[in-house]
Every structure is written in structure tokens, then in C-alpha cells.
C-alpha atoms as a PDB file:
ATOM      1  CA  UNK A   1      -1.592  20.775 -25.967  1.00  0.00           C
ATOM      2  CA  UNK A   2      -3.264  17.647 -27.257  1.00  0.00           C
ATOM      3  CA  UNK A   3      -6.479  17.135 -27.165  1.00  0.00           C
ATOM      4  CA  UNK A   4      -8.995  14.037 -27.230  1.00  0.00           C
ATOM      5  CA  UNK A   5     -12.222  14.611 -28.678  1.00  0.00           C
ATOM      6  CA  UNK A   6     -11.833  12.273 -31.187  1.00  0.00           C
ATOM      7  CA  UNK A   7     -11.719   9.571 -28.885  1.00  0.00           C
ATOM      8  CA  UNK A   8     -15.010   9.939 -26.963  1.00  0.00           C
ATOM      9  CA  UNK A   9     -17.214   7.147 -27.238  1.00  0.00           C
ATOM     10  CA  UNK A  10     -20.855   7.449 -29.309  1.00  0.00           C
ATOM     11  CA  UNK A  11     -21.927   4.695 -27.223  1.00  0.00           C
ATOM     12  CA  UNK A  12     -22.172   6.212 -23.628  1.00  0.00           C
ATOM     13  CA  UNK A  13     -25.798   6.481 -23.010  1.00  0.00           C
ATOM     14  CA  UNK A  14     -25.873   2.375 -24.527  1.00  0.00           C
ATOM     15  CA  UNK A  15     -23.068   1.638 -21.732  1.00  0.00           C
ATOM     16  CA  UNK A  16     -24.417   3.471 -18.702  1.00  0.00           C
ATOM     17  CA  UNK A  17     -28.241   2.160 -19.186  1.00  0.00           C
ATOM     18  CA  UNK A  18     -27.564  -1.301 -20.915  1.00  0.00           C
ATOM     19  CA  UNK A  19     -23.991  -2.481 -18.995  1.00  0.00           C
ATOM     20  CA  UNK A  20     -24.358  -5.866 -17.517  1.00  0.00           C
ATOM     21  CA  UNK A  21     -21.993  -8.631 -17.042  1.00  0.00           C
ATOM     22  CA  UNK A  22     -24.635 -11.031 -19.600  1.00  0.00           C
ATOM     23  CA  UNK A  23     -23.841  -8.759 -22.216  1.00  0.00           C
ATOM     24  CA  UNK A  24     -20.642 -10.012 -23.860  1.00  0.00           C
ATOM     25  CA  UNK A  25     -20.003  -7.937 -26.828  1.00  0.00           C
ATOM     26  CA  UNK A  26     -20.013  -5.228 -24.811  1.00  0.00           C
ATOM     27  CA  UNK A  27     -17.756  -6.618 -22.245  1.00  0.00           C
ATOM     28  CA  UNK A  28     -15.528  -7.815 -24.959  1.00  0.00           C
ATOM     29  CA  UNK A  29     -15.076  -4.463 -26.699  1.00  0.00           C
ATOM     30  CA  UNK A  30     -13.561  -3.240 -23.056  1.00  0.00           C
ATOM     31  CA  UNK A  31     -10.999  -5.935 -22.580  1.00  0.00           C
ATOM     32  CA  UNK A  32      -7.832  -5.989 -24.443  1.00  0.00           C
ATOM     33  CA  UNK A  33      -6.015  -8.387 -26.186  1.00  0.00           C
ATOM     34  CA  UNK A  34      -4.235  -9.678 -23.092  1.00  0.00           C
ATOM     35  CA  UNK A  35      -7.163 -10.097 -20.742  1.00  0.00           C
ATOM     36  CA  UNK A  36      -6.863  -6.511 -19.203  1.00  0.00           C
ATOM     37  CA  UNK A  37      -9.403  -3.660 -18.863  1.00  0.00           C
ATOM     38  CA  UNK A  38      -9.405  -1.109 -21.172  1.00  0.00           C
ATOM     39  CA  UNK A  39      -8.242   2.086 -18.874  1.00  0.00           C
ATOM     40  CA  UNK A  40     -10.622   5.265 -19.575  1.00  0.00           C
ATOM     41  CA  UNK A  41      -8.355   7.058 -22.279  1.00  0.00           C
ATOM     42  CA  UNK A  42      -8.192   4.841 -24.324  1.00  0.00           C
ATOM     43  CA  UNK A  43     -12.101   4.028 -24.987  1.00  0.00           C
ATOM     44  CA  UNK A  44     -13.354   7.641 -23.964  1.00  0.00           C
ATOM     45  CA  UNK A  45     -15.969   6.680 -21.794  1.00  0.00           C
ATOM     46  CA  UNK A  46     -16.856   9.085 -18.559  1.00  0.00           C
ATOM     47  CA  UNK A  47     -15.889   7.920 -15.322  1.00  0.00           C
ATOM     48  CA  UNK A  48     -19.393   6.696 -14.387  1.00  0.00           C
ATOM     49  CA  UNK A  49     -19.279   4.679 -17.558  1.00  0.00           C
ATOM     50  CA  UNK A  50     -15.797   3.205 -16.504  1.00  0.00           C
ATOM     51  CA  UNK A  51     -17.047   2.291 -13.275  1.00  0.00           C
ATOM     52  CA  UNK A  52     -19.959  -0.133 -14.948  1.00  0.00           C
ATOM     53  CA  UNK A  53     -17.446  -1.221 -17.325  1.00  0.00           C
ATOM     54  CA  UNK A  54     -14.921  -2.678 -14.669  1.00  0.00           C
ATOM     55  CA  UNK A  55     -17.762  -4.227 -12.751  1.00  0.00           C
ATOM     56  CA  UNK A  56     -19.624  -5.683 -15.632  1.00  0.00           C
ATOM     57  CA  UNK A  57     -15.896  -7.373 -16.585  1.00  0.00           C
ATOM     58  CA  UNK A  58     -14.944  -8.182 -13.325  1.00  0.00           C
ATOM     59  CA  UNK A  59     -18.683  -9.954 -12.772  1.00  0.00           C
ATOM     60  CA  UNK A  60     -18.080 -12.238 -16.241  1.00  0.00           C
ATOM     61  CA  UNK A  61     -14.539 -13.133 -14.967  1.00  0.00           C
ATOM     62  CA  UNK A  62     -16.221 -14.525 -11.698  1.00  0.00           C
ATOM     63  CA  UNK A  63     -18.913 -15.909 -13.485  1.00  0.00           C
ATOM     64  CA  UNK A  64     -16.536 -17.718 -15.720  1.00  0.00           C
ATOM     65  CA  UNK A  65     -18.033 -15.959 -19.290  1.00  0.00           C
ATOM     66  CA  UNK A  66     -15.159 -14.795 -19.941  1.00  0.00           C
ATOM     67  CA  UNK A  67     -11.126 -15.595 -18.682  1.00  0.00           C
ATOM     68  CA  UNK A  68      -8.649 -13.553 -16.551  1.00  0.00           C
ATOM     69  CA  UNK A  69      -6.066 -13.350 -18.649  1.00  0.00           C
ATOM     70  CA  UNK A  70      -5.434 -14.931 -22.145  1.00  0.00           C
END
């Protein structure tokens, strides 16, 4: 069985006090190439993290900081 400890994120407690839609370079580094969120296995963040994550990108998107798709 596989396991994924190497892909938890170091950055959690950042992301759960700090996440805001202003904050671009952390919005960025959860959006993919394509314009898409980042789904949880993939960055290793915990479910409340994801949760910020996906509101903080879907805030910029509305906001117009950053686009819907590329």
C-alpha cells in the first residue's frame, strides 16, 4: 500500500491563518496550469486547509485577480 507522507504540505499553519483571496502567491501555488484548483492529494493540505484554498481562489476569480481558465 502506498503511502503519502511525502506529500504533506510544511505550509499548513501559513494557509489556514494567512489564506485570503489578496494574497496571490498563495492563490497561485493552488491553481494549475490550466486554471483549475489543485484537488487535496496533490498539494497535501488537510481538508480545512482545502476548504480556504477553494474559497480564497474562487474569491480572486470573482474579483477578477486572477482568470477562470487560461
Amino acid at each position: 500500500m502506498a503511502t503519502y507522507q511525502h506529500r504533506k504540505n510544511q505550509n499548513t499553519d501559513k494557509i489556514l491563518r494567512f489564506c485570503d483571496y489578496k494574497d496571490l502567491w498563495l492563490v497561485k501555488k493552488f491553481v494549475s496550469q490550466w486554471g483549475r484548483i489543485v484537488p487535496r492529494y496533490y498539494s497535501g493540505v488537510p481538508v480545512q486547509a482545502q476548504k480556504k484554498v477553494a474559497l480564497a481562489v474562487k474569491r480572486a476569480r470573482f474579483m477578477g485577480l486572477i482568470p477562470f481558465v487560461k
